[in-house]
C-alpha atoms as a PDB file:
ATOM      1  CA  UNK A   1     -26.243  -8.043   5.807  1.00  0.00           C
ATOM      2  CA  UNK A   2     -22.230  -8.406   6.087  1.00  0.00           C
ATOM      3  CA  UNK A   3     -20.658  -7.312   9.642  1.00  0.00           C
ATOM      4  CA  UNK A   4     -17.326  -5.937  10.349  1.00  0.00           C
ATOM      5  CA  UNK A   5     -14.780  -4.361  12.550  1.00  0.00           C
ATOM      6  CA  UNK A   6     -12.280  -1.817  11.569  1.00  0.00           C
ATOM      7  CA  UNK A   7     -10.824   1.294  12.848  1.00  0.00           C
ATOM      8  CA  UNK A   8     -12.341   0.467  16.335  1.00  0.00           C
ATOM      9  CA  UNK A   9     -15.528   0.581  14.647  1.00  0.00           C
ATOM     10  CA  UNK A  10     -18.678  -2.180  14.533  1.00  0.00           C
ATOM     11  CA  UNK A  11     -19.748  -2.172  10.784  1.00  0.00           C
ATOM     12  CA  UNK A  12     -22.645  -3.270   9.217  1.00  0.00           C
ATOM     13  CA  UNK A  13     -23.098  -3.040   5.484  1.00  0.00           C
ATOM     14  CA  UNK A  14     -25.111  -4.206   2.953  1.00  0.00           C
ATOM     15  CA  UNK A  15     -22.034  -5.174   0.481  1.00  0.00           C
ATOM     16  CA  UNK A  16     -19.305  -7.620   1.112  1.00  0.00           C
ATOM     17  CA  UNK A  17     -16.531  -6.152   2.099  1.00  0.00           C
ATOM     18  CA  UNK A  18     -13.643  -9.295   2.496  1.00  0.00           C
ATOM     19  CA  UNK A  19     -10.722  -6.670   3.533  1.00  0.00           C
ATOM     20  CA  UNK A  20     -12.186  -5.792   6.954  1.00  0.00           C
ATOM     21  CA  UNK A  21     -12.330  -7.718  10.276  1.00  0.00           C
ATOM     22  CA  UNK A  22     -15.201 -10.103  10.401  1.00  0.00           C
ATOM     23  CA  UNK A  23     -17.097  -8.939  12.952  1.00  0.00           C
ATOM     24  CA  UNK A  24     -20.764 -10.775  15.516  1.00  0.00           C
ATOM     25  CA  UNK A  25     -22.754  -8.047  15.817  1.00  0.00           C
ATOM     26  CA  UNK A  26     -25.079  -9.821  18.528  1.00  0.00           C
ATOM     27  CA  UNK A  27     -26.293  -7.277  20.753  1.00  0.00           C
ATOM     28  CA  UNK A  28     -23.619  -4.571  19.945  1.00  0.00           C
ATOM     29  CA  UNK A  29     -24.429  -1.312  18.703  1.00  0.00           C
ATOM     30  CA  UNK A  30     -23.620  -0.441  15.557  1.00  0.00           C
ATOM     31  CA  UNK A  31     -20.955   2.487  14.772  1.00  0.00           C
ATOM     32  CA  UNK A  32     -21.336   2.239  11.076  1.00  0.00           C
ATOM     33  CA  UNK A  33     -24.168   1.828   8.431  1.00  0.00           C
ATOM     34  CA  UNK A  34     -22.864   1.254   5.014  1.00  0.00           C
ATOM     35  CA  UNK A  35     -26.361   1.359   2.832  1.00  0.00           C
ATOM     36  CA  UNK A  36     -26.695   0.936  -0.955  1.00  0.00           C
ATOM     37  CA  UNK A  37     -29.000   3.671  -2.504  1.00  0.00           C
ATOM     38  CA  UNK A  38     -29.459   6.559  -4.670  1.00  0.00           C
ATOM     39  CA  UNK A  39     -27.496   9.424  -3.990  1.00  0.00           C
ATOM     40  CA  UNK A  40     -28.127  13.260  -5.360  1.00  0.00           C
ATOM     41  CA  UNK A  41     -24.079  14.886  -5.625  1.00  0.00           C
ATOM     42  CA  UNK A  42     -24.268  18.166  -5.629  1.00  0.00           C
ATOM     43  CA  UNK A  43     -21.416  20.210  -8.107  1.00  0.00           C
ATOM     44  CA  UNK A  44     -18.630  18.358  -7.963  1.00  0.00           C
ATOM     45  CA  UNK A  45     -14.563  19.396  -8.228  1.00  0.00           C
ATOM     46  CA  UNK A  46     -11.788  17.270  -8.903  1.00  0.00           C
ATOM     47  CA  UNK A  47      -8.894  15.944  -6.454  1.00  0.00           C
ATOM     48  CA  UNK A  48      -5.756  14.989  -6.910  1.00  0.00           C
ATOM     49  CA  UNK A  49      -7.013  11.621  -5.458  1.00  0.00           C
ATOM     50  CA  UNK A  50      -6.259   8.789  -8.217  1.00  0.00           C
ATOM     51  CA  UNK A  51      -7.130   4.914  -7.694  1.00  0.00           C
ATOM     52  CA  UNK A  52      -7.121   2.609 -10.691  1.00  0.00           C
ATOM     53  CA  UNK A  53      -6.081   5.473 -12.802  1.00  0.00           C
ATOM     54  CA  UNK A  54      -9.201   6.431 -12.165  1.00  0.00           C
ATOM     55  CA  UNK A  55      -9.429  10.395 -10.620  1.00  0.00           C
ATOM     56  CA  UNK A  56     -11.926  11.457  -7.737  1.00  0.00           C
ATOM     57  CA  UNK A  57     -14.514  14.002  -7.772  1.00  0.00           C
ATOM     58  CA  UNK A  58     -15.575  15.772  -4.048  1.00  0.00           C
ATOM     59  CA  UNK A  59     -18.028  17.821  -2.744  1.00  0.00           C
ATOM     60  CA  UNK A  60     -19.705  19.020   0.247  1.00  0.00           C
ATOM     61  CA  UNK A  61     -23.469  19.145   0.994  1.00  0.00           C
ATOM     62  CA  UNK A  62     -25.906  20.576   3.100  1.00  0.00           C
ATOM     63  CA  UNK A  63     -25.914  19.408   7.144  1.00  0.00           C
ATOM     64  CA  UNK A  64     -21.453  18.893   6.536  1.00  0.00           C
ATOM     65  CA  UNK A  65     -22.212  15.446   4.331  1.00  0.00           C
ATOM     66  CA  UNK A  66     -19.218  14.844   1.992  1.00  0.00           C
ATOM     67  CA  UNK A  67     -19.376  13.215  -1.045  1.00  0.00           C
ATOM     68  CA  UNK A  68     -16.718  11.212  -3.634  1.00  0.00           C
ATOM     69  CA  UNK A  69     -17.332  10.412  -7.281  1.00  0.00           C
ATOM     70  CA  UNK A  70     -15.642   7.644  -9.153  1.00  0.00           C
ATOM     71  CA  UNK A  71     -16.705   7.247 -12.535  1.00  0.00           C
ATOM     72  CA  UNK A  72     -18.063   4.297 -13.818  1.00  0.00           C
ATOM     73  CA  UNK A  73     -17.292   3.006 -10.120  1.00  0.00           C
ATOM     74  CA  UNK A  74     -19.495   4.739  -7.631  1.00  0.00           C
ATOM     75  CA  UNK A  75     -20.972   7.633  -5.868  1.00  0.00           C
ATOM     76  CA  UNK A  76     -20.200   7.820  -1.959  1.00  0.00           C
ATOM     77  CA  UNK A  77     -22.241  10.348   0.415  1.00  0.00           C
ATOM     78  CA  UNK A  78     -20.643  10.401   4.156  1.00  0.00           C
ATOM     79  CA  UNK A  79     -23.279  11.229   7.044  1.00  0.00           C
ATOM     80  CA  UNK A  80     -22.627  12.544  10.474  1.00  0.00           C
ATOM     81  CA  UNK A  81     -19.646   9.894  10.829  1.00  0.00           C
ATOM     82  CA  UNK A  82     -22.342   6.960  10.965  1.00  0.00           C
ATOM     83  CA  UNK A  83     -23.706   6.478   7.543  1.00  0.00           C
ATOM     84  CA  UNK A  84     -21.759   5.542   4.378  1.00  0.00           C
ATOM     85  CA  UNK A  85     -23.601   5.762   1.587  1.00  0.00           C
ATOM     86  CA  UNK A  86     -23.167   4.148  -1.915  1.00  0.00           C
ATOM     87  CA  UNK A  87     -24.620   4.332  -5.322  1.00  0.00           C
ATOM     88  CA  UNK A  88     -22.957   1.802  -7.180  1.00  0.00           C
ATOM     89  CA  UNK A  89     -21.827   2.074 -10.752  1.00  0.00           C
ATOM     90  CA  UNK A  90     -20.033  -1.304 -10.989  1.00  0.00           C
ATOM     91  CA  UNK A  91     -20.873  -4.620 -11.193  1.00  0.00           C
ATOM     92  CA  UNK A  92     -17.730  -5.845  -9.941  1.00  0.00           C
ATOM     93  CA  UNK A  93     -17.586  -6.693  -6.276  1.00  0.00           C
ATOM     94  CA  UNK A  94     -13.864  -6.839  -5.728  1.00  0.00           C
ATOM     95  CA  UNK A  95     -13.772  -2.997  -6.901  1.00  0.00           C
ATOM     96  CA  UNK A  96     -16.697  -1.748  -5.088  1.00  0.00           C
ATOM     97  CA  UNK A  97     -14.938  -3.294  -2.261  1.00  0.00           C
ATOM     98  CA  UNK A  98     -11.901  -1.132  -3.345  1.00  0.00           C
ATOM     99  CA  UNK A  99     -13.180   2.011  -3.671  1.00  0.00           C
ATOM    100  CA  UNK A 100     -15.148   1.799   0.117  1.00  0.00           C
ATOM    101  CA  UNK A 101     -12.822   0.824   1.969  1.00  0.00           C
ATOM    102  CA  UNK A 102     -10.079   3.144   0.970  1.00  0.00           C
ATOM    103  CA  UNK A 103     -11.168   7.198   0.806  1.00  0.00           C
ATOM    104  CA  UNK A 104     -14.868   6.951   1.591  1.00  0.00           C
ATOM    105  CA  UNK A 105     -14.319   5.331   4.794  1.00  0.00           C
ATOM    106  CA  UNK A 106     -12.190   8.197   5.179  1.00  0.00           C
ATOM    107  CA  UNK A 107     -14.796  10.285   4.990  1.00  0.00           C
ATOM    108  CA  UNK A 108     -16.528   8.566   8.208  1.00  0.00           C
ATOM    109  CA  UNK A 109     -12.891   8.516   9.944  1.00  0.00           C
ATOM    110  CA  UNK A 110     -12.914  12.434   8.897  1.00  0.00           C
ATOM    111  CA  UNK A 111     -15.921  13.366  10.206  1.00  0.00           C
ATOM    112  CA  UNK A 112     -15.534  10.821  13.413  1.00  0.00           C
ATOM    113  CA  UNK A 113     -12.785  13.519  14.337  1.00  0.00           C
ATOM    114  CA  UNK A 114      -9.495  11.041  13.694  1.00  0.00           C
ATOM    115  CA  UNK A 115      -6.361  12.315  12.147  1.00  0.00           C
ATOM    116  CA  UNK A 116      -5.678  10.912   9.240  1.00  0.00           C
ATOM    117  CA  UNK A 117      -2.477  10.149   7.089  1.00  0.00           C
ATOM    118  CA  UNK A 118      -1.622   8.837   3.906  1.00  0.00           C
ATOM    119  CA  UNK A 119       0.582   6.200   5.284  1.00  0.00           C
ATOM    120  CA  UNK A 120       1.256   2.622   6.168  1.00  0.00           C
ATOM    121  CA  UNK A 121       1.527   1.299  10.219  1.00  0.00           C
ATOM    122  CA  UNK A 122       3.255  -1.426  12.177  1.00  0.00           C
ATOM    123  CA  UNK A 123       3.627  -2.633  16.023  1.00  0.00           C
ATOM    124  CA  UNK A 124       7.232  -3.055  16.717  1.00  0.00           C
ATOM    125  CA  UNK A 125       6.964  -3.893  20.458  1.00  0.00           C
ATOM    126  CA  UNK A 126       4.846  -2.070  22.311  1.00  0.00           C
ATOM    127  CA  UNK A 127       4.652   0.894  19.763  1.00  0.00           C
ATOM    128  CA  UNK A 128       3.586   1.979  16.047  1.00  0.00           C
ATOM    129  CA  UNK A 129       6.162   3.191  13.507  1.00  0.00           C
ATOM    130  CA  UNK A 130       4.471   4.613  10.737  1.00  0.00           C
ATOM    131  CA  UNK A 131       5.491   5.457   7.134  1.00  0.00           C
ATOM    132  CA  UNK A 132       4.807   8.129   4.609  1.00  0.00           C
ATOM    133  CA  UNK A 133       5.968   9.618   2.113  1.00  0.00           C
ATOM    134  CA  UNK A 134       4.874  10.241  -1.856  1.00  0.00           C
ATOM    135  CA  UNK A 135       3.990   7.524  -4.567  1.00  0.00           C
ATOM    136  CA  UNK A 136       6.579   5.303  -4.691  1.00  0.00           C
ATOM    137  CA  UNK A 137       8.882   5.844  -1.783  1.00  0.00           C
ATOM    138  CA  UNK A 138       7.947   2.942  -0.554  1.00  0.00           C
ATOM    139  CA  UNK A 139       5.605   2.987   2.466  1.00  0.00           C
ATOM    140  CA  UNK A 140       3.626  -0.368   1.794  1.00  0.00           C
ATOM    141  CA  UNK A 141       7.068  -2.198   1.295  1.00  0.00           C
ATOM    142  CA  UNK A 142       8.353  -1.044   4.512  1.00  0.00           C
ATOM    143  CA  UNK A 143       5.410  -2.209   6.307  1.00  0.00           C
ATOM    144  CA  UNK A 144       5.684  -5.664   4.428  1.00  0.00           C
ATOM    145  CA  UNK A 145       9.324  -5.701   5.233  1.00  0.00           C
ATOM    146  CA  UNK A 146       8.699  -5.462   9.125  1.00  0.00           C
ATOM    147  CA  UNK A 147       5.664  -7.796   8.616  1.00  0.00           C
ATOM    148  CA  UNK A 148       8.051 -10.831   7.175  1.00  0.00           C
ATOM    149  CA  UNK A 149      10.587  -9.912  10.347  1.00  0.00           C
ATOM    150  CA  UNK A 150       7.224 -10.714  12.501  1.00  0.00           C
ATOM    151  CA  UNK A 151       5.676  -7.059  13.533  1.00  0.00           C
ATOM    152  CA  UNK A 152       2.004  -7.139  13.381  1.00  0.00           C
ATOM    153  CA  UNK A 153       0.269  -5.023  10.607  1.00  0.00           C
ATOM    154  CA  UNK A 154      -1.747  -1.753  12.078  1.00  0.00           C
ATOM    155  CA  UNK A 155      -2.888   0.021   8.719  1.00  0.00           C
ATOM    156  CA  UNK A 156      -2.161   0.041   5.263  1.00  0.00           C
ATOM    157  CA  UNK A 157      -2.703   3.387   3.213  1.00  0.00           C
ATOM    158  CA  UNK A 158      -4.952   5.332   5.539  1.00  0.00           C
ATOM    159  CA  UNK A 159      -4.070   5.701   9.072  1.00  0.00           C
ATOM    160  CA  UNK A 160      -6.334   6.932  11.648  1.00  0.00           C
ATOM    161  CA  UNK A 161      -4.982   8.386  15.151  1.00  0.00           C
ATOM    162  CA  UNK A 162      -6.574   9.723  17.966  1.00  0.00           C
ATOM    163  CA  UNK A 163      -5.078  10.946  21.335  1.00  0.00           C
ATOM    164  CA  UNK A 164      -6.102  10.671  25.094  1.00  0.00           C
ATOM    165  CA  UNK A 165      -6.473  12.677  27.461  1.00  0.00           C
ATOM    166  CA  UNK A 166      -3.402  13.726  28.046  1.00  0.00           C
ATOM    167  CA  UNK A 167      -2.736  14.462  24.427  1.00  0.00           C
ATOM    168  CA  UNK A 168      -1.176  11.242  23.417  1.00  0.00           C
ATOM    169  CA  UNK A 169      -1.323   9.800  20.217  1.00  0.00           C
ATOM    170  CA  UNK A 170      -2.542   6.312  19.568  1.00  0.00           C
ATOM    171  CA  UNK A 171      -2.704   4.449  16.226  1.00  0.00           C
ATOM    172  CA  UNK A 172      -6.283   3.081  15.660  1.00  0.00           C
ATOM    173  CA  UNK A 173      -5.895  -0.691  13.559  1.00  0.00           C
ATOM    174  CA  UNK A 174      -8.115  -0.764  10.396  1.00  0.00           C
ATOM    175  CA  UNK A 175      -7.914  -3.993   9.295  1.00  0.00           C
ATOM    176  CA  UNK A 176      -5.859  -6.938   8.283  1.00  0.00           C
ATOM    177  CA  UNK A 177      -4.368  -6.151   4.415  1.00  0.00           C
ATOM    178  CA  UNK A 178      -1.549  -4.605   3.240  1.00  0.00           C
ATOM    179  CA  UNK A 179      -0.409  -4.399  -0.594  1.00  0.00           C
ATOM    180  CA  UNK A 180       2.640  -5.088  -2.505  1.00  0.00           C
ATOM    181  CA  UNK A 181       3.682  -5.379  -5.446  1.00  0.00           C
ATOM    182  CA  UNK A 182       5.250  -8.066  -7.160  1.00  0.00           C
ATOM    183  CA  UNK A 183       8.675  -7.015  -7.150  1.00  0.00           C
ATOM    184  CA  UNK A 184       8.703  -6.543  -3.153  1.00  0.00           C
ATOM    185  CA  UNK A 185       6.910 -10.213  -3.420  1.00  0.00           C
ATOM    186  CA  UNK A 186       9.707 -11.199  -4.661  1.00  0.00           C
ATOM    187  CA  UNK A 187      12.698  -8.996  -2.486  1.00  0.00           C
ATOM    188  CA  UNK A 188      11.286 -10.114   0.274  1.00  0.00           C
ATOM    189  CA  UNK A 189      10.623 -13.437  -0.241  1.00  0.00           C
ATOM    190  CA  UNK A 190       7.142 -13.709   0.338  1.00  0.00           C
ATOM    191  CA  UNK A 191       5.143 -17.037  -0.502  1.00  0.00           C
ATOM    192  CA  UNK A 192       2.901 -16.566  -3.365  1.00  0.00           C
ATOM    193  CA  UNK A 193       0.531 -19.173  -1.908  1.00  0.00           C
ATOM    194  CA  UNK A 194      -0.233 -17.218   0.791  1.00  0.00           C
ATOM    195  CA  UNK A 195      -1.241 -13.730  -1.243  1.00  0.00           C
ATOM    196  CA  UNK A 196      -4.318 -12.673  -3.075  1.00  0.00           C
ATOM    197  CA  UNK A 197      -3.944 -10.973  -6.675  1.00  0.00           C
ATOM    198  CA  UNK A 198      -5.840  -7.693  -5.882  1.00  0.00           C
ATOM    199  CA  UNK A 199      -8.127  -5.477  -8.784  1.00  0.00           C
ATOM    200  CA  UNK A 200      -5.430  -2.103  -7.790  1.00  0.00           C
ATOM    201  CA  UNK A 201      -3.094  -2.308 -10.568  1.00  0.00           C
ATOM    202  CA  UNK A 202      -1.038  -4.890 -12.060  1.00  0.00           C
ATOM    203  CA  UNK A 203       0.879  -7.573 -10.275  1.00  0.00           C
ATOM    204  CA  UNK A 204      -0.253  -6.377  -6.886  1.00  0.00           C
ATOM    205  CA  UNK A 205      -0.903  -8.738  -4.327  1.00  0.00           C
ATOM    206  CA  UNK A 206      -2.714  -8.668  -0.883  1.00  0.00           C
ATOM    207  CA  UNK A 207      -1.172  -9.908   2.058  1.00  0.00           C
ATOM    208  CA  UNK A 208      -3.982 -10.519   4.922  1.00  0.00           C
ATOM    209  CA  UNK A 209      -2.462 -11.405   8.336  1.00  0.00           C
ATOM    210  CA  UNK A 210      -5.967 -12.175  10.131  1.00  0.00           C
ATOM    211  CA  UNK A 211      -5.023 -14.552  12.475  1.00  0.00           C
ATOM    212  CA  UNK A 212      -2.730 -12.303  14.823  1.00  0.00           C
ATOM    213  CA  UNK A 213      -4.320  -9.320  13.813  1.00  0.00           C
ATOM    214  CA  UNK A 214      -5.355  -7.194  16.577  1.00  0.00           C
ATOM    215  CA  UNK A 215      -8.033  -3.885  17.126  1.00  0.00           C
ATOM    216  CA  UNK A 216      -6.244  -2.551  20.220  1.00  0.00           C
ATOM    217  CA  UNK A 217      -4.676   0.757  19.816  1.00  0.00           C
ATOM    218  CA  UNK A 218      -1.436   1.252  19.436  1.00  0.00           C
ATOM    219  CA  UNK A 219       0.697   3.998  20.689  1.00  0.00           C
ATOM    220  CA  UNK A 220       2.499   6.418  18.399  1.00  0.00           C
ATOM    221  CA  UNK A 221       6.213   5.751  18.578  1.00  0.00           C
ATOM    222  CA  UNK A 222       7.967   6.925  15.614  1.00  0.00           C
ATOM    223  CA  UNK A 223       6.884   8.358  11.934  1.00  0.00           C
ATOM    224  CA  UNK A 224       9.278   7.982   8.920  1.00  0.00           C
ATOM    225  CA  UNK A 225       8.748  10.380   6.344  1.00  0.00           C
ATOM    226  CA  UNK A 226      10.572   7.635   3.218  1.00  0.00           C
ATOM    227  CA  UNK A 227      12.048   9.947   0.485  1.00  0.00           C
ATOM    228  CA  UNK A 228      14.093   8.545  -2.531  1.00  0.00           C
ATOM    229  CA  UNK A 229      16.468  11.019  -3.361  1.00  0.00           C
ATOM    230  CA  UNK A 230      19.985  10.293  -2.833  1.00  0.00           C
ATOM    231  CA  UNK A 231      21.325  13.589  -2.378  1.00  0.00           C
ATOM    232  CA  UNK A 232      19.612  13.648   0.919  1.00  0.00           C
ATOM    233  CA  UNK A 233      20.253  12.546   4.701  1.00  0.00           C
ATOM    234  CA  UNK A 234      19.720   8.800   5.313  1.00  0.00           C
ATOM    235  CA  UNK A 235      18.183   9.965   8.544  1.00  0.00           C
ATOM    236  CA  UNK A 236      17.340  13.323  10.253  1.00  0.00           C
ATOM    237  CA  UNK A 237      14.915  14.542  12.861  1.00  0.00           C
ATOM    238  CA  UNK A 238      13.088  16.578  11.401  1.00  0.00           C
ATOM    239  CA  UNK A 239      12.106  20.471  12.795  1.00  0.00           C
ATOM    240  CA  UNK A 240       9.107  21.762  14.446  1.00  0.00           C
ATOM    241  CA  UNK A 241       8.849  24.069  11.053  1.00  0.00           C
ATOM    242  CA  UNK A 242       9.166  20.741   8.893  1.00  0.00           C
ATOM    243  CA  UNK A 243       6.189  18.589  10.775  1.00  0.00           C
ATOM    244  CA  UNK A 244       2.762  20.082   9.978  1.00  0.00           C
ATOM    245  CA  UNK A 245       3.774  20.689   5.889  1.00  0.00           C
ATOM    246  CA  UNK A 246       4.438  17.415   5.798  1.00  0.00           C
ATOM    247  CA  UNK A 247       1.937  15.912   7.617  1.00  0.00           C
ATOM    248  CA  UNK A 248      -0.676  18.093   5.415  1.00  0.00           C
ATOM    249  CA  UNK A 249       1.098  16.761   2.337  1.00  0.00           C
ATOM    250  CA  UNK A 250       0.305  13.723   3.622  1.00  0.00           C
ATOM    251  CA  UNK A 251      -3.608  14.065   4.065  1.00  0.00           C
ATOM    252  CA  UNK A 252      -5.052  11.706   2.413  1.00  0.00           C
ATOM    253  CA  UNK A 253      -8.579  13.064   1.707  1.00  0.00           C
ATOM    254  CA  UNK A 254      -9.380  16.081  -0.607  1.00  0.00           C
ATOM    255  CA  UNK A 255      -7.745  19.182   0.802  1.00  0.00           C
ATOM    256  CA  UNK A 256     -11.078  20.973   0.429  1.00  0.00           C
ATOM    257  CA  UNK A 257     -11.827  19.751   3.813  1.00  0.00           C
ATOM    258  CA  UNK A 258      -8.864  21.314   5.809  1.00  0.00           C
ATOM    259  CA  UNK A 259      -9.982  25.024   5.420  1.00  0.00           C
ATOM    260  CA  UNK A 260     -10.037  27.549   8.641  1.00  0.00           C
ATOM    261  CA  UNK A 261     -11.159  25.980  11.614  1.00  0.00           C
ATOM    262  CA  UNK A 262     -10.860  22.051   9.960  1.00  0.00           C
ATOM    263  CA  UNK A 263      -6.983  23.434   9.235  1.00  0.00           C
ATOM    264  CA  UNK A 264      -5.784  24.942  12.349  1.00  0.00           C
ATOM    265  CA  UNK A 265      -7.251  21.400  13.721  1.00  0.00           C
ATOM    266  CA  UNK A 266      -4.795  19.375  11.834  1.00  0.00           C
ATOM    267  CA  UNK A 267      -1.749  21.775  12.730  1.00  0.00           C
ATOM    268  CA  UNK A 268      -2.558  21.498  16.324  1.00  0.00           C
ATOM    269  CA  UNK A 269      -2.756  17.609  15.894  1.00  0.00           C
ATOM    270  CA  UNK A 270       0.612  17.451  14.037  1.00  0.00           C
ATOM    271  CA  UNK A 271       2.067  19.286  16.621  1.00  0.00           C
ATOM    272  CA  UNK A 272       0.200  17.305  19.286  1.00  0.00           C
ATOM    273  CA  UNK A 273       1.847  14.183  17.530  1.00  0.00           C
ATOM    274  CA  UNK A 274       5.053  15.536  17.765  1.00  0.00           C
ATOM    275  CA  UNK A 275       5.202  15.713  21.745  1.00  0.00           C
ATOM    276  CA  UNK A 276       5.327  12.249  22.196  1.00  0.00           C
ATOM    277  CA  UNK A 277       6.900  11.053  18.629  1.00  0.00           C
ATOM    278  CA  UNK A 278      10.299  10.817  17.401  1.00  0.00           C
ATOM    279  CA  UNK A 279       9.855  12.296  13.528  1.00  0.00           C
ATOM    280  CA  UNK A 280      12.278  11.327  10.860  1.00  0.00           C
ATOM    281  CA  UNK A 281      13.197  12.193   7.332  1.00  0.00           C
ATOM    282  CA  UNK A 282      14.159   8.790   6.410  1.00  0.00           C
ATOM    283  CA  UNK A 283      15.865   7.612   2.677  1.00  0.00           C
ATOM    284  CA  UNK A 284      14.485   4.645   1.349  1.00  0.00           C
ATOM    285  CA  UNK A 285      17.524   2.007   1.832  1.00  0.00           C
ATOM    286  CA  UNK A 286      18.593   1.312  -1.732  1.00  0.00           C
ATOM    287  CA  UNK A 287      17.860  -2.421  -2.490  1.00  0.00           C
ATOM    288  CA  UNK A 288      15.877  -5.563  -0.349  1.00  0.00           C
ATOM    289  CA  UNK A 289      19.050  -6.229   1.198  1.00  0.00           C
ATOM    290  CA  UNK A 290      19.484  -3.100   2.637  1.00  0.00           C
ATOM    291  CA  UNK A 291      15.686  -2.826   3.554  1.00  0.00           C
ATOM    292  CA  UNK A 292      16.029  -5.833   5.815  1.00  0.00           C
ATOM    293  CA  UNK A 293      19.101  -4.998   7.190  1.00  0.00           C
ATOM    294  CA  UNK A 294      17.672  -1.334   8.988  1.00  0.00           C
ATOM    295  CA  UNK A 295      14.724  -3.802   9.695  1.00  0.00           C
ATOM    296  CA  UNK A 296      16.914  -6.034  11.777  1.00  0.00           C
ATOM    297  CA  UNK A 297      18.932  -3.209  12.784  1.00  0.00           C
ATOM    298  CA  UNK A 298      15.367  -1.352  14.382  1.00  0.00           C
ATOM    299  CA  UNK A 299      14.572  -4.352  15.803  1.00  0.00           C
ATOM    300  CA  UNK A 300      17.446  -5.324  17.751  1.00  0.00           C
ATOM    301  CA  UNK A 301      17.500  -1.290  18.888  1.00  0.00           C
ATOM    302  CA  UNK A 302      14.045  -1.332  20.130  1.00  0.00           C
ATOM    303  CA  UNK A 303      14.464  -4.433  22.430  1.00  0.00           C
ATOM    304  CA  UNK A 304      17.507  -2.811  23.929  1.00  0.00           C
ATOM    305  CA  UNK A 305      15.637   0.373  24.626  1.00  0.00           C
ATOM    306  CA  UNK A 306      12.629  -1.559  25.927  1.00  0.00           C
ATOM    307  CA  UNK A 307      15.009  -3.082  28.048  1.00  0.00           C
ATOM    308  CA  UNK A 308      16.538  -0.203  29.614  1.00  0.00           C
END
């Protein structure tokens, strides 16, 4: 038995799972249960979830369990936010590792009541930034971008928030890894030596800051939604119209799950993240150079605030 700590939650799971948080579970009580065993899917229906090329199947069982198909990878069954299930169809550790710790812990996140994004998360000072946007505008290069200027890593891909009482919106850490790939290795001049080559696509590397990695939440300062497209603002705040379309294009679990009740939820919470959060449209900056520069730039701006 393997145990972990991620997403403010004690883990313990029958497979090795190297991304998360080493966790001593001596006299704690456990949040999670991730169990190997056979699992019955009912009728499956395709996502527009991809990893590895590969595309997800989802459904949704009897007593609210949810359940994800990979082929040739695995079948996942969530339960009641405290049971992760898996039937593996792999062989290969590193990807079984993969495929958990990305959308099926979702699942638990989902039905543990967090909000979730598709996005990437740092602490600059005493808040998060976070960054979205679609494949390829650069979200996990952002976040490795801050990293190098010495911002600590919240999230990588799935971000989970949850608010107080008073409605505030706090980033919940999930665990020390973020990806990049080689070219943004390269930009910004990260040391080989100190990534691992990861089974997601070709020359991708992990970077895994575990030593000043941290499970305190964070609170929401800004979001960035990155776009590409030149013809558009550098920077705008977005409207009150703009923020819950994109924060639902930006759910990163099949959008069978957000109907009636499960979707007026997520609008509420995308408005509730909005009170307290500067929101941005933000173009990528074109080049590394460029990238670092807003970096320093947002860096030197956020002391001065702090300091106000």
């Amino acid at each position: 038995m393997y145990f972990y700590k991620a997403y403010g939650l004690k883990i313990s799971s029958e497979i090795e799972l190297p991304e998360l948080s080493d966790h001593k579970s001596a006299g704690d009580t456990i949040d999670l249960e991730i169990r190997l065993g056979k699992i019955e899917t009912p009728k499956l229906n395709k996502t527009m979830i991809h990893r590895r090329g590969i595309r997800a199947s989802f459904a949704q069982g009897a007593d609210d369990h949810l359940f994800l198909f990979w082929k040739d990878v695995a079948s996942f069954e969530a339960i009641g936010g405290n049971v992760l299930r898996i039937h593996a169809l792999t062989e290969d550790p590193s990807l079984l590792s993969l495929f958990t710790v990305s959308e099926a812990l979702g699942l638990i996140l989902y039905q543990r009541g967090f909000f979730l994004l598709h996005a990437s998360a740092v602490q600059i000072g005493d808040e998060a930034w976070c960054f979205m946007g679609s494949p390829g505008a650069g979200k996990s290069t952002t976040a490795a971008a801050f990293l190098k200027a010495g911002c600590r890593l919240l999230s990588d891909d799935l971000t989970a928030i949850s608010f107080d009482e008073s409605g505030k919106a706090y980033i919940i850490p999930a665990y020390p890894q973020v990806k990049i790939w080689d070219n943004a290795v390269n930009g910004l001049n990260y040391e080989k030596t100190t990534l691992t080559p990861v089974s997601e696509g070709i020359n991708k590397f992990s970077f895994q800051p575990k030593d000043n990695f941290s499970h305190k939440p964070v609170p929401l300062g800004q979001i960035f939604f990155m776009y590409k497209a030149m013809n558009r603002p550098k920077l705008r705040e977005l409207t009150a119209s703009d923020i819950p379309i994109k924060m639902l294009r930006n759910f990163p679990l099949p959008l069978r799950l957000l109907t009636d009740d499960s979707l007026k939820k997520h609008f509420l919470q995308s408005f509730q993240c909005s009170k307290f959060t500067k929101i941005w449209g933000k173009r990528r900056p074109d080049g590394f150079v460029n990238l670092q520069r807003w970096v320093d730039e947002s860096l030197i701006l956020n002391t001065v605030d702090s300091h106000a």
